[in-house]
PDB file of N, CA and C in Angstrom:
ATOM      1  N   UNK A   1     -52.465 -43.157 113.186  1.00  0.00           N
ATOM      2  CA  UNK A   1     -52.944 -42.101 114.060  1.00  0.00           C
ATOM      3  C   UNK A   1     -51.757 -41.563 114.850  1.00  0.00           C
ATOM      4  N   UNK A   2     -51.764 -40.125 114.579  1.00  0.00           N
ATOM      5  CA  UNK A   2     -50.072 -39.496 115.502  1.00  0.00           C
ATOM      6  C   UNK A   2     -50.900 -39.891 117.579  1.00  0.00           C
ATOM      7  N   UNK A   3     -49.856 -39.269 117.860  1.00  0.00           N
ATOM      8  CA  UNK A   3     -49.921 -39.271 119.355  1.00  0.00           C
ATOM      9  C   UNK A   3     -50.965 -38.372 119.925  1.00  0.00           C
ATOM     10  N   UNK A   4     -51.138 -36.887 119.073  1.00  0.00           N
ATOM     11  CA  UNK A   4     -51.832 -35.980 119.311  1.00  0.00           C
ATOM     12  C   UNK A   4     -52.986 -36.520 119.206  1.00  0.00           C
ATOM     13  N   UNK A   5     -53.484 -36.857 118.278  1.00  0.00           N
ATOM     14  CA  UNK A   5     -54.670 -37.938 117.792  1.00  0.00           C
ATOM     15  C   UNK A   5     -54.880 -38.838 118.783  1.00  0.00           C
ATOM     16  N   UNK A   6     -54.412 -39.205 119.169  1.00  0.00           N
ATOM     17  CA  UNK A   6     -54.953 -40.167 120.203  1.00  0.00           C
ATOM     18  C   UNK A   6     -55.305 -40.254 121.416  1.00  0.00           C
ATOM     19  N   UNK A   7     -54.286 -38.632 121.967  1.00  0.00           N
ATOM     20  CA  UNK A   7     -54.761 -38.546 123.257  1.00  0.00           C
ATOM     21  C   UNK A   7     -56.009 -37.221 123.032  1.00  0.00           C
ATOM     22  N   UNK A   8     -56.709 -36.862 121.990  1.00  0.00           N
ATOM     23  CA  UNK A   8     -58.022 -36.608 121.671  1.00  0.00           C
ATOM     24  C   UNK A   8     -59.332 -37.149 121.694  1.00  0.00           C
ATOM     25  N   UNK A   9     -58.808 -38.677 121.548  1.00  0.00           N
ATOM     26  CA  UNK A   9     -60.708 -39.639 121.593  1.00  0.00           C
ATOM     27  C   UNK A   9     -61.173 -39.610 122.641  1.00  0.00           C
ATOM     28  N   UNK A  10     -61.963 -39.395 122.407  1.00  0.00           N
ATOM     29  CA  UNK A  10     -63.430 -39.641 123.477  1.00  0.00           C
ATOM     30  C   UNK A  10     -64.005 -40.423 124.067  1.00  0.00           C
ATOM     31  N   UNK A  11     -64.320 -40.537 125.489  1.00  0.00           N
ATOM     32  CA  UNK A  11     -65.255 -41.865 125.767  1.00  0.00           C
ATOM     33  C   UNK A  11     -66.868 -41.080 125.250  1.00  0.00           C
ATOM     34  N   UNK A  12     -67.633 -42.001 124.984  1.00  0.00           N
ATOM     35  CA  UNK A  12     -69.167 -42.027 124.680  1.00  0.00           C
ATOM     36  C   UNK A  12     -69.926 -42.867 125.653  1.00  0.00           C
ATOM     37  N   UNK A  13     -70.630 -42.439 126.701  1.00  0.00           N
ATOM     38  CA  UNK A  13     -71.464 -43.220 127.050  1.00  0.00           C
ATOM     39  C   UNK A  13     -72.773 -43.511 126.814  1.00  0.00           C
ATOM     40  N   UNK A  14     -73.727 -44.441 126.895  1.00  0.00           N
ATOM     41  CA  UNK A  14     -74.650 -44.768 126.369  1.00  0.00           C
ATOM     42  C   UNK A  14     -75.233 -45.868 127.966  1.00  0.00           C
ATOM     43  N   UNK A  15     -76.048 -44.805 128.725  1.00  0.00           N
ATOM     44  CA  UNK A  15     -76.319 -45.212 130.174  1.00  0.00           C
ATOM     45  C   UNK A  15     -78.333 -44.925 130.388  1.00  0.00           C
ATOM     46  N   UNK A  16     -78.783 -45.652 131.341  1.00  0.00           N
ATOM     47  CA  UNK A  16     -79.437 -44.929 131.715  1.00  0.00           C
ATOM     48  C   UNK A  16     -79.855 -43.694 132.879  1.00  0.00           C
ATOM     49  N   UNK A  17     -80.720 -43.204 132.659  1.00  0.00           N
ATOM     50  CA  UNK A  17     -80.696 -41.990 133.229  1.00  0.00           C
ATOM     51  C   UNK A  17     -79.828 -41.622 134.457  1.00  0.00           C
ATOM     52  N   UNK A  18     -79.828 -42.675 136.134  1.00  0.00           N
ATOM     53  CA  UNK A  18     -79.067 -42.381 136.932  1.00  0.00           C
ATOM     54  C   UNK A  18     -77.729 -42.467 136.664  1.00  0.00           C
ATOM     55  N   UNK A  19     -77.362 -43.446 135.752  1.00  0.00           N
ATOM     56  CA  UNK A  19     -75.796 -43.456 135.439  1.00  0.00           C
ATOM     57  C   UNK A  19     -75.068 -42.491 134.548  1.00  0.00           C
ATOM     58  N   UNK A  20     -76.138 -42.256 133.511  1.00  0.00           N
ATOM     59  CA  UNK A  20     -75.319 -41.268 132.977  1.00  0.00           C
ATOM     60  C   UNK A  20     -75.143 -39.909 133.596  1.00  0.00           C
ATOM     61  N   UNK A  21     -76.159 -39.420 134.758  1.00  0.00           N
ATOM     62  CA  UNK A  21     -75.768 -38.255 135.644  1.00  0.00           C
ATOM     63  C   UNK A  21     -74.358 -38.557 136.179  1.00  0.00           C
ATOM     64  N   UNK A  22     -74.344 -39.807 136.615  1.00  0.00           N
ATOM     65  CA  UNK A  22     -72.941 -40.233 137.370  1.00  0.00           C
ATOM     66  C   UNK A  22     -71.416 -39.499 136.681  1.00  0.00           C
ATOM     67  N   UNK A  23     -71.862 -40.440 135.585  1.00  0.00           N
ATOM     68  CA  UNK A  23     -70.676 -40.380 134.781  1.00  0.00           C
ATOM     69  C   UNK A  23     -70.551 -38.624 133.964  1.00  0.00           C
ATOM     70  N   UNK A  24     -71.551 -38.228 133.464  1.00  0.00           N
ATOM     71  CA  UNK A  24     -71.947 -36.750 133.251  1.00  0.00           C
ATOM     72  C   UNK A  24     -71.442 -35.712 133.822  1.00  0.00           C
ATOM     73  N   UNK A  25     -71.453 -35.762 135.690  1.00  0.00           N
ATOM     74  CA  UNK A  25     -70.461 -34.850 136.405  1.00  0.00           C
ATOM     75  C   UNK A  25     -69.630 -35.160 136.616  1.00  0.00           C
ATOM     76  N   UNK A  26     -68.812 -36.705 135.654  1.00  0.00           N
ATOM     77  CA  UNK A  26     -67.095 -36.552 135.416  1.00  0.00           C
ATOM     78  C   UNK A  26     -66.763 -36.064 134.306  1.00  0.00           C
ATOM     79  N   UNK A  27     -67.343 -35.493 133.349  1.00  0.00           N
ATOM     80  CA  UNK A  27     -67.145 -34.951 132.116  1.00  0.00           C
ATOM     81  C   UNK A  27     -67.266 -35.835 130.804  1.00  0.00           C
ATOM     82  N   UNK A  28     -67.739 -37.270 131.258  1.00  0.00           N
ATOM     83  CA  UNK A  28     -67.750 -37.701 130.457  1.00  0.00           C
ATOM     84  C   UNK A  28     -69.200 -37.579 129.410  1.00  0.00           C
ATOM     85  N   UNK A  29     -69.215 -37.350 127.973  1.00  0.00           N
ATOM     86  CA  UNK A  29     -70.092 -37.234 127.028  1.00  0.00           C
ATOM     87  C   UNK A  29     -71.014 -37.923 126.615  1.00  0.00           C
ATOM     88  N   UNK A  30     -72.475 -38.248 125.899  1.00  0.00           N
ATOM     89  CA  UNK A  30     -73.037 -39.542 125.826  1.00  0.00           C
ATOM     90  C   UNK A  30     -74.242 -38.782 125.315  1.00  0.00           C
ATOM     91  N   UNK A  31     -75.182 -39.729 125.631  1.00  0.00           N
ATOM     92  CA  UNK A  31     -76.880 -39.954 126.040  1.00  0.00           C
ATOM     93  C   UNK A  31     -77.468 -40.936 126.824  1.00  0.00           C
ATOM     94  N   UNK A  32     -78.494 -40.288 127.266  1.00  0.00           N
ATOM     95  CA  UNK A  32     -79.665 -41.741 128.457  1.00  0.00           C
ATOM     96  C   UNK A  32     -80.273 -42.170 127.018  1.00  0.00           C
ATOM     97  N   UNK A  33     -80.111 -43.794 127.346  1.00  0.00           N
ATOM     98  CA  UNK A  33     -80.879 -44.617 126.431  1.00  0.00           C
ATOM     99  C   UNK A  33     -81.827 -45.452 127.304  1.00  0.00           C
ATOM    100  N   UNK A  34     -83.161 -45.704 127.079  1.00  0.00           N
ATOM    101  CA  UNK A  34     -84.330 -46.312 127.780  1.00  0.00           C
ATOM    102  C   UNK A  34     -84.525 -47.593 127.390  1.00  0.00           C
ATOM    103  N   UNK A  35     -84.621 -47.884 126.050  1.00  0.00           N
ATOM    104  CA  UNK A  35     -85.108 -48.516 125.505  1.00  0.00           C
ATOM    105  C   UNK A  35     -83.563 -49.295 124.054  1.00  0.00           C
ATOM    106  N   UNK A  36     -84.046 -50.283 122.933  1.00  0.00           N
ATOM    107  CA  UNK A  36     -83.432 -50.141 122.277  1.00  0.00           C
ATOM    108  C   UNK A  36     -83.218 -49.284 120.710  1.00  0.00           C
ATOM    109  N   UNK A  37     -84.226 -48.851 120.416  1.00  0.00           N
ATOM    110  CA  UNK A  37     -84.325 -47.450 119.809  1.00  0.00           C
ATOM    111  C   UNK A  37     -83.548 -46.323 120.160  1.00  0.00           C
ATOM    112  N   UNK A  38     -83.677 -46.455 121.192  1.00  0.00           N
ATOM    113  CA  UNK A  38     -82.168 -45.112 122.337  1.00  0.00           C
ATOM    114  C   UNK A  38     -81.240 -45.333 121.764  1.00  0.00           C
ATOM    115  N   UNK A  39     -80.694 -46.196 121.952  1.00  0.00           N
ATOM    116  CA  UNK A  39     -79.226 -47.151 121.857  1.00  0.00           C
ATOM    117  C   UNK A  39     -78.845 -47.694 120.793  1.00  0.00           C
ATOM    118  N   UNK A  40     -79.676 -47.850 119.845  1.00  0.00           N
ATOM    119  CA  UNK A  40     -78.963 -47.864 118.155  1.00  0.00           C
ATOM    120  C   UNK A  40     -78.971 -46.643 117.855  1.00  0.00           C
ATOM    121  N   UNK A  41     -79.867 -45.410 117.908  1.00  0.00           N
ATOM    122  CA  UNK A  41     -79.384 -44.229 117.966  1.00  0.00           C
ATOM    123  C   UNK A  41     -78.247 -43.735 118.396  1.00  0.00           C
ATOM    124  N   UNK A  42     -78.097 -43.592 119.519  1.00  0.00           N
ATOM    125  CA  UNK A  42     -76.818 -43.463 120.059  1.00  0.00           C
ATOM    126  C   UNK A  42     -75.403 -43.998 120.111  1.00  0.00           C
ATOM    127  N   UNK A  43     -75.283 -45.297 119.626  1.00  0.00           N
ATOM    128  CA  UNK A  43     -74.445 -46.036 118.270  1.00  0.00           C
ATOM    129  C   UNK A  43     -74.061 -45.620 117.335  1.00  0.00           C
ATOM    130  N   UNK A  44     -75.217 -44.916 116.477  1.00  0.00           N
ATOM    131  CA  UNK A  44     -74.819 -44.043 115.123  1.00  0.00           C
ATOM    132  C   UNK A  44     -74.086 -43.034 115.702  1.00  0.00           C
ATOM    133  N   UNK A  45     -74.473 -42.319 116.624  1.00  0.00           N
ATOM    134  CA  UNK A  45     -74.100 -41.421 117.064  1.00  0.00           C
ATOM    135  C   UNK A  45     -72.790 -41.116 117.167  1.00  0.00           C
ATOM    136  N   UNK A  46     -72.362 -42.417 118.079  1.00  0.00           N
ATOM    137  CA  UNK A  46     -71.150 -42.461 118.599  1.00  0.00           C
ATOM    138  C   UNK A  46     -69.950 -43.291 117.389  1.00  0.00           C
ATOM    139  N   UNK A  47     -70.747 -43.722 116.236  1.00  0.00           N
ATOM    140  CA  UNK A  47     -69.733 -44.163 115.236  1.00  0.00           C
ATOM    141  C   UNK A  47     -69.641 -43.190 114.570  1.00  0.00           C
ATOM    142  N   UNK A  48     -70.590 -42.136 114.173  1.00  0.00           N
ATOM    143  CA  UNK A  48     -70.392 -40.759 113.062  1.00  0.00           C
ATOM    144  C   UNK A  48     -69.585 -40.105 114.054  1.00  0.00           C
ATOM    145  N   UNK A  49     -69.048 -40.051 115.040  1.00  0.00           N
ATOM    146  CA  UNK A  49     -67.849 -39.062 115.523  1.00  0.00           C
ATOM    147  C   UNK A  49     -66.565 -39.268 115.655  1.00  0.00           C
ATOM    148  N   UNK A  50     -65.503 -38.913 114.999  1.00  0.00           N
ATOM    149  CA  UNK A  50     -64.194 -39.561 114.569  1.00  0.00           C
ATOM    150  C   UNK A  50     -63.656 -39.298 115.751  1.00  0.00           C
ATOM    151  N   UNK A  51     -63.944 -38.073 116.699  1.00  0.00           N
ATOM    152  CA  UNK A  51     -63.429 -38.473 117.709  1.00  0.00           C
ATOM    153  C   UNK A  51     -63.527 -39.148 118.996  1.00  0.00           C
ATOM    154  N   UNK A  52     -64.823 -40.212 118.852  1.00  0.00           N
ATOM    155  CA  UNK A  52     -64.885 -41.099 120.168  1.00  0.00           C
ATOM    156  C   UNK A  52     -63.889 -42.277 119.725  1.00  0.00           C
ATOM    157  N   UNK A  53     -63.351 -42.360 120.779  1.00  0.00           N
ATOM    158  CA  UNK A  53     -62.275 -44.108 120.680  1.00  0.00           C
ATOM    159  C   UNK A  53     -63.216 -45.010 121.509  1.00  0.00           C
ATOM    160  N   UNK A  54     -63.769 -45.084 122.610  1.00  0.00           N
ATOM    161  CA  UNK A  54     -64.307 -45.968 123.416  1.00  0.00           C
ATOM    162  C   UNK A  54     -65.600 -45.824 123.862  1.00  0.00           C
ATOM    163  N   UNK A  55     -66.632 -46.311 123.164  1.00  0.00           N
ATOM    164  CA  UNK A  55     -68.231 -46.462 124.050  1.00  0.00           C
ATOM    165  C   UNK A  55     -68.803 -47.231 125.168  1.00  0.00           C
ATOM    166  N   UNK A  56     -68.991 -46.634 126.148  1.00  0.00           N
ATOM    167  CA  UNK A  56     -68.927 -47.283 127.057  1.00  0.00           C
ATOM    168  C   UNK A  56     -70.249 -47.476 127.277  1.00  0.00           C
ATOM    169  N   UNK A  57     -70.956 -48.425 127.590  1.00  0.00           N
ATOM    170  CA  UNK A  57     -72.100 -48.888 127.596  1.00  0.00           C
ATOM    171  C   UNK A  57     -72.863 -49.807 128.487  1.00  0.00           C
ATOM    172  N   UNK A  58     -73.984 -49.399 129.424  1.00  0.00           N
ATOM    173  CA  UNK A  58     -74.211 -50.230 130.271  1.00  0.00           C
ATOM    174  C   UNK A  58     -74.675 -52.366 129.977  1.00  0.00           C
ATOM    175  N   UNK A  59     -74.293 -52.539 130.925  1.00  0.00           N
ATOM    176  CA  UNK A  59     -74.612 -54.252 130.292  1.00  0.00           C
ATOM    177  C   UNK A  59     -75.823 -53.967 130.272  1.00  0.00           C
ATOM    178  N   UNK A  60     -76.955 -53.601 130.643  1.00  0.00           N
ATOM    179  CA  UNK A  60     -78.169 -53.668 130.544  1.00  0.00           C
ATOM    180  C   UNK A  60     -78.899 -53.188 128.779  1.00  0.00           C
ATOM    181  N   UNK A  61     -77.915 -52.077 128.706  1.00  0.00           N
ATOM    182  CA  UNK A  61     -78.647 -51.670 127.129  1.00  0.00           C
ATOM    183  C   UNK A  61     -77.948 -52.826 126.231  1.00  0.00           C
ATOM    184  N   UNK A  62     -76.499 -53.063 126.710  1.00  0.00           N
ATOM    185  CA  UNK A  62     -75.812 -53.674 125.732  1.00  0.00           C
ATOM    186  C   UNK A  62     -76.959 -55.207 125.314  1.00  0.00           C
ATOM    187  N   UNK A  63     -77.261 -55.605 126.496  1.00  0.00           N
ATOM    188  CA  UNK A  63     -77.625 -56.847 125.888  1.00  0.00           C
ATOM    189  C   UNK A  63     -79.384 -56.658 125.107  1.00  0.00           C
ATOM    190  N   UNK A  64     -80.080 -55.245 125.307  1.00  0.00           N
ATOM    191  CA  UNK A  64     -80.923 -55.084 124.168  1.00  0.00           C
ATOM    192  C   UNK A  64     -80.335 -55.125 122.603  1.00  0.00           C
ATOM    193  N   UNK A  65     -79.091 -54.893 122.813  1.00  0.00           N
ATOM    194  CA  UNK A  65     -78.573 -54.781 121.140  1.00  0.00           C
ATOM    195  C   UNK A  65     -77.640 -55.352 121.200  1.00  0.00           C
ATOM    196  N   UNK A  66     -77.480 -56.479 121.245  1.00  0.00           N
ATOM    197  CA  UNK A  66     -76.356 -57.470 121.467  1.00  0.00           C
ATOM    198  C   UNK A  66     -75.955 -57.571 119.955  1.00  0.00           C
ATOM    199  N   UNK A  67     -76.372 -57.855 119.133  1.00  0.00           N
ATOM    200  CA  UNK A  67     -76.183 -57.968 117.706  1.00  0.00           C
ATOM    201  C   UNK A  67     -75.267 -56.921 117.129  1.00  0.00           C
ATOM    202  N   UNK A  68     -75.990 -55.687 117.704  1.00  0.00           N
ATOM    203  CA  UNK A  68     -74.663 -54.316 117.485  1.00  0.00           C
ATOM    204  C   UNK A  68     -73.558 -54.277 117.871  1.00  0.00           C
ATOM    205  N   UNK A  69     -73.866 -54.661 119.306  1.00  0.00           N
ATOM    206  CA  UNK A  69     -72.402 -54.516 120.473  1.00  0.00           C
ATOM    207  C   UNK A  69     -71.407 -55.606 119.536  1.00  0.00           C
ATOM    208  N   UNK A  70     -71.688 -56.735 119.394  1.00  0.00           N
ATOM    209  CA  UNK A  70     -71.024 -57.765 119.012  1.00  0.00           C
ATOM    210  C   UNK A  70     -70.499 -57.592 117.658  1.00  0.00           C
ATOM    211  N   UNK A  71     -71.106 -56.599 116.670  1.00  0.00           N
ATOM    212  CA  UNK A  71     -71.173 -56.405 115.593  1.00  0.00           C
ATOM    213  C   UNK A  71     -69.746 -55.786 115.573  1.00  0.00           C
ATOM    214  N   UNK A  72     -69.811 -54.634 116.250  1.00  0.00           N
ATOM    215  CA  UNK A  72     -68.546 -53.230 116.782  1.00  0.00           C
ATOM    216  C   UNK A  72     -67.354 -54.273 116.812  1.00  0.00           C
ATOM    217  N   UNK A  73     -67.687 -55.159 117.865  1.00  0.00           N
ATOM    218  CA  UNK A  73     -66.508 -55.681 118.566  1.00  0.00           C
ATOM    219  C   UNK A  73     -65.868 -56.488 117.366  1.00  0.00           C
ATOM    220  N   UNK A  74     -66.556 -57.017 116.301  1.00  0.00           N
ATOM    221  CA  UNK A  74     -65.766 -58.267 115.342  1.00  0.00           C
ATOM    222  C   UNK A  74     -64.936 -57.280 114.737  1.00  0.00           C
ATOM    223  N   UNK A  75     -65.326 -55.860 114.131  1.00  0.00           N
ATOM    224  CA  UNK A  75     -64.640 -55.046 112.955  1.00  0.00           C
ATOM    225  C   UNK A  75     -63.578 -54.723 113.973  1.00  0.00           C
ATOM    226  N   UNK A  76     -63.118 -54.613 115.116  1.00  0.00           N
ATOM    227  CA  UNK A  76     -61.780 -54.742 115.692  1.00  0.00           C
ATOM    228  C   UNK A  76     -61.313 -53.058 115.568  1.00  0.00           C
ATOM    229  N   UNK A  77     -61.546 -51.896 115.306  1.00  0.00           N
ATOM    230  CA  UNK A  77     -61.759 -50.857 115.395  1.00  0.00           C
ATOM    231  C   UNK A  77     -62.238 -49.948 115.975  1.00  0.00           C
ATOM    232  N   UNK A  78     -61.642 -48.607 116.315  1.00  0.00           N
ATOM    233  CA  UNK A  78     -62.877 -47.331 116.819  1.00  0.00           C
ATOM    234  C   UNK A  78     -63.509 -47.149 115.994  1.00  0.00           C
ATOM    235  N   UNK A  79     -64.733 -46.924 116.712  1.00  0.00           N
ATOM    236  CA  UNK A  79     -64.864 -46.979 118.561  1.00  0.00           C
ATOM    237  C   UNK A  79     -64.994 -48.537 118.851  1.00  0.00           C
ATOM    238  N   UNK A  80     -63.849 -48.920 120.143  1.00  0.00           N
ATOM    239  CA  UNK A  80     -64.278 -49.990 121.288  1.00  0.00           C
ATOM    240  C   UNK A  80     -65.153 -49.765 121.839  1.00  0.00           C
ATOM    241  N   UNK A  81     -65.794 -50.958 122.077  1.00  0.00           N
ATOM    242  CA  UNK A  81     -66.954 -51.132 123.218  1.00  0.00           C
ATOM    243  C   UNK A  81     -66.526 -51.713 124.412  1.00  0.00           C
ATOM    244  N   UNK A  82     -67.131 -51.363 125.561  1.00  0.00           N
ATOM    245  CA  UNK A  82     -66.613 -51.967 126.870  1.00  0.00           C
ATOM    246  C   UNK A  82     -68.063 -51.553 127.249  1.00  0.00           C
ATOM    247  N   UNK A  83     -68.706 -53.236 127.949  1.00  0.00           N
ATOM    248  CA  UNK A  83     -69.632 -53.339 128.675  1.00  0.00           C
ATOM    249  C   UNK A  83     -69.147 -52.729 129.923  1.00  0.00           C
ATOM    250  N   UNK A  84     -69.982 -51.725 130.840  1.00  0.00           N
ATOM    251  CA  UNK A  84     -69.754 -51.615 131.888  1.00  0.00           C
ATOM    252  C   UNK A  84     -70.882 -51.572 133.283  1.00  0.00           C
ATOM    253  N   UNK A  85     -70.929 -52.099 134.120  1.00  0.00           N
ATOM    254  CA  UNK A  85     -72.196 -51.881 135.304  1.00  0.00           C
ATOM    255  C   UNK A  85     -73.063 -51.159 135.262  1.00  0.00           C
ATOM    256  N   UNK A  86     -73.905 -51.072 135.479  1.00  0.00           N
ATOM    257  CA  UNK A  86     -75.212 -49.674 135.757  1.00  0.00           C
ATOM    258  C   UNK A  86     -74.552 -49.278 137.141  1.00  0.00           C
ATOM    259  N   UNK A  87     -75.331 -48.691 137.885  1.00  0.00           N
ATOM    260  CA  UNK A  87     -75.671 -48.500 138.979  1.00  0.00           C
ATOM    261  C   UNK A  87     -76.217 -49.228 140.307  1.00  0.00           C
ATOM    262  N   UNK A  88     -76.717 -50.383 139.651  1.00  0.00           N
ATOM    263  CA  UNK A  88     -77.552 -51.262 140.221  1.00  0.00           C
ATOM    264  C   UNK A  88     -76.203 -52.602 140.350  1.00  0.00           C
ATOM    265  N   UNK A  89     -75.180 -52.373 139.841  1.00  0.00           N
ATOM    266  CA  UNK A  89     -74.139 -53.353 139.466  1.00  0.00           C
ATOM    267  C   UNK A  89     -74.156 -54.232 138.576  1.00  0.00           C
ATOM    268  N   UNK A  90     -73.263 -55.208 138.773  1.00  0.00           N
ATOM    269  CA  UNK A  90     -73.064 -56.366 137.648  1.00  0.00           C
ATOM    270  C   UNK A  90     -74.310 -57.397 137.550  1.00  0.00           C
ATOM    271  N   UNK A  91     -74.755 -57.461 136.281  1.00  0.00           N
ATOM    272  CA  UNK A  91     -75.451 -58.464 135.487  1.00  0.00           C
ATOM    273  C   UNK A  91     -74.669 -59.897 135.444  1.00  0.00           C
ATOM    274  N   UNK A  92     -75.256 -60.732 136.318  1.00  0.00           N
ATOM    275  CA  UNK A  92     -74.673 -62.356 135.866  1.00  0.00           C
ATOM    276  C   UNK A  92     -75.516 -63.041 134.845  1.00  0.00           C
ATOM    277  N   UNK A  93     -75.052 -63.654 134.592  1.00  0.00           N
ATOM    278  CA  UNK A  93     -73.643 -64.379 134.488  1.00  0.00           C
ATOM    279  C   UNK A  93     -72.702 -63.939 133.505  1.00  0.00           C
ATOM    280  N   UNK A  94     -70.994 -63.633 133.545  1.00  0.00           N
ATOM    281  CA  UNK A  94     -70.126 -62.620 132.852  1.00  0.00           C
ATOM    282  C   UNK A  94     -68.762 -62.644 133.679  1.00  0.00           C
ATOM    283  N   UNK A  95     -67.934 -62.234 132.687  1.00  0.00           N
ATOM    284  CA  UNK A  95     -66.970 -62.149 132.969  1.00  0.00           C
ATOM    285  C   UNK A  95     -67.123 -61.138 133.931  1.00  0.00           C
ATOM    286  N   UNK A  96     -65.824 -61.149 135.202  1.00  0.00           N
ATOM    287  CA  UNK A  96     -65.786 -59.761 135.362  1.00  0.00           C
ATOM    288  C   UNK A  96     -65.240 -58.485 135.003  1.00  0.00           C
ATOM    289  N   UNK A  97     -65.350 -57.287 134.700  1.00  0.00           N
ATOM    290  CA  UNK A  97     -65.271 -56.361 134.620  1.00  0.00           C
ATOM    291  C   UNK A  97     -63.493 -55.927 134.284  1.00  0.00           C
ATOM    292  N   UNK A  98     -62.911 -56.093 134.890  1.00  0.00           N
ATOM    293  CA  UNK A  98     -61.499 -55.598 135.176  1.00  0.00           C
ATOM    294  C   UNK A  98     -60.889 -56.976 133.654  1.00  0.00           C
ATOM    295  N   UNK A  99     -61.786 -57.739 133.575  1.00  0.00           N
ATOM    296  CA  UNK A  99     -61.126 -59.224 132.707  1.00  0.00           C
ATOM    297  C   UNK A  99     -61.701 -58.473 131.169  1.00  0.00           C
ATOM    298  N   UNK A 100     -62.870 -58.081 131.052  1.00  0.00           N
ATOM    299  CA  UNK A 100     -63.229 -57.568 130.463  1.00  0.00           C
ATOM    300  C   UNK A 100     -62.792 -56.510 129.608  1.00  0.00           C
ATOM    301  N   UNK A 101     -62.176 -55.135 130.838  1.00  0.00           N
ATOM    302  CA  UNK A 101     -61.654 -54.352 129.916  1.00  0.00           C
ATOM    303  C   UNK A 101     -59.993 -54.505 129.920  1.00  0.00           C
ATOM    304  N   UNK A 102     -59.626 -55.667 130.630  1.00  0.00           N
ATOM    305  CA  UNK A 102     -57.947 -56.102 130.081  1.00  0.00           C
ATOM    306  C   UNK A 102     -57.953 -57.120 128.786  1.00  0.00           C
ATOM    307  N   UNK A 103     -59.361 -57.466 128.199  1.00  0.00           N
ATOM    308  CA  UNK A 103     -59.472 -58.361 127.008  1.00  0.00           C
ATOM    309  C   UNK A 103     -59.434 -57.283 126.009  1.00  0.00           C
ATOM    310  N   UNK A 104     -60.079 -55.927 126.280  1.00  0.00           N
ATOM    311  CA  UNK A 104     -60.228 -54.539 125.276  1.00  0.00           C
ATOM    312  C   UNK A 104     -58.677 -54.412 125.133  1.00  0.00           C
ATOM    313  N   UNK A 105     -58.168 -54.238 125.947  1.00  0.00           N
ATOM    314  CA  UNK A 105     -56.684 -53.667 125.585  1.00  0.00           C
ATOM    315  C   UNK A 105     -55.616 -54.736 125.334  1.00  0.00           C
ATOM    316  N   UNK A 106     -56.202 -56.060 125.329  1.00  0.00           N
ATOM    317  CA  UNK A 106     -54.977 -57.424 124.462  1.00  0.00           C
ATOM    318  C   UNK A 106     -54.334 -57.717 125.806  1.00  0.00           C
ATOM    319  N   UNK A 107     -54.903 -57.244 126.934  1.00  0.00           N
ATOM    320  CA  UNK A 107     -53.839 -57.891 128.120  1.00  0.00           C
ATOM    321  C   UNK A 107     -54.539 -59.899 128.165  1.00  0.00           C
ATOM    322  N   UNK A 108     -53.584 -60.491 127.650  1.00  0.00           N
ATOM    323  CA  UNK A 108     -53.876 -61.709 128.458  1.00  0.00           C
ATOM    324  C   UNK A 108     -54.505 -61.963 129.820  1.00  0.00           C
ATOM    325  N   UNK A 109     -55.524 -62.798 130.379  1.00  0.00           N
ATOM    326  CA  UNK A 109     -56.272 -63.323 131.403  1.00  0.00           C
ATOM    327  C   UNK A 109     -55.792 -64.706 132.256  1.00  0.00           C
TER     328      UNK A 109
END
C-alpha cells in the first residue's frame, strides 16, 4: 500500500444511537447498530469497503458478536477492530482502553 493509500482509510463506526451522533459530528462514518443483526450487517459493510482501515466499535455491540470481532482480529488485516466505550463508559472487566489500542498498533504493554 503507497503512502497516498494509506492516509485515505477510513474509520467505520458501528455505535449505538447516542454515540454514533457523537462521533457523526466529528466526521466520522458508520451506522447505529441495536441489536446483533445491526452489527453483522454493518461488518459486511465495513469489510466490502477497501477504503475503511479501522472499525471502531462499541464494547457493548462488540461483545453481541464476539465471534466476528475475534474472527477480524485473528486474519491480522484491514479493517482493524478496536473495541471502544459507549457513552455510558467502560464495560468491566477489560483491559483498558489506551492498552488496547497500543496492542492494535504492536506497541508493547
Amino acid at each position: 500500500m503507497s503512502a497516498d493509500e494509506a492516509r485515505l482509510l477510513r474509520f467505520f463506526l458501528m455505535a449505538d444511537a447516542r454515540t454514533f451522533l457523537a462521533f457523526a459530528l466529528a466526521g466520522v462514518k458508520g451506522g447505529v447498530a441495536e441489536d446483533a443483526e445491526d452489527a453483522r450487517r454493518l461488518l459486511a459493510e465495513a469489510r466490502a469497503n477497501a477504503a475503511v482501515g479501522l472499525i471502531l466499535i462499541t464494547e457493548r455491540l462488540a461483545r453481541q458478536v464476539r465471534g466476528e470481532v475475534d474472527g477480524l482480529r485473528r486474519e491480522g488485516r484491514r479493517p482493524y477492530v478496536l473495541e471502544i466505550p459507549d457513552l455510558t463508559g467502560p464495560l468491566p472487566p477489560g483491559p483498558p482502553f489506551l492498552e488496547r489500542f497500543g496492542a492494535l498498533l504492536g506497541v508493547p504493554h
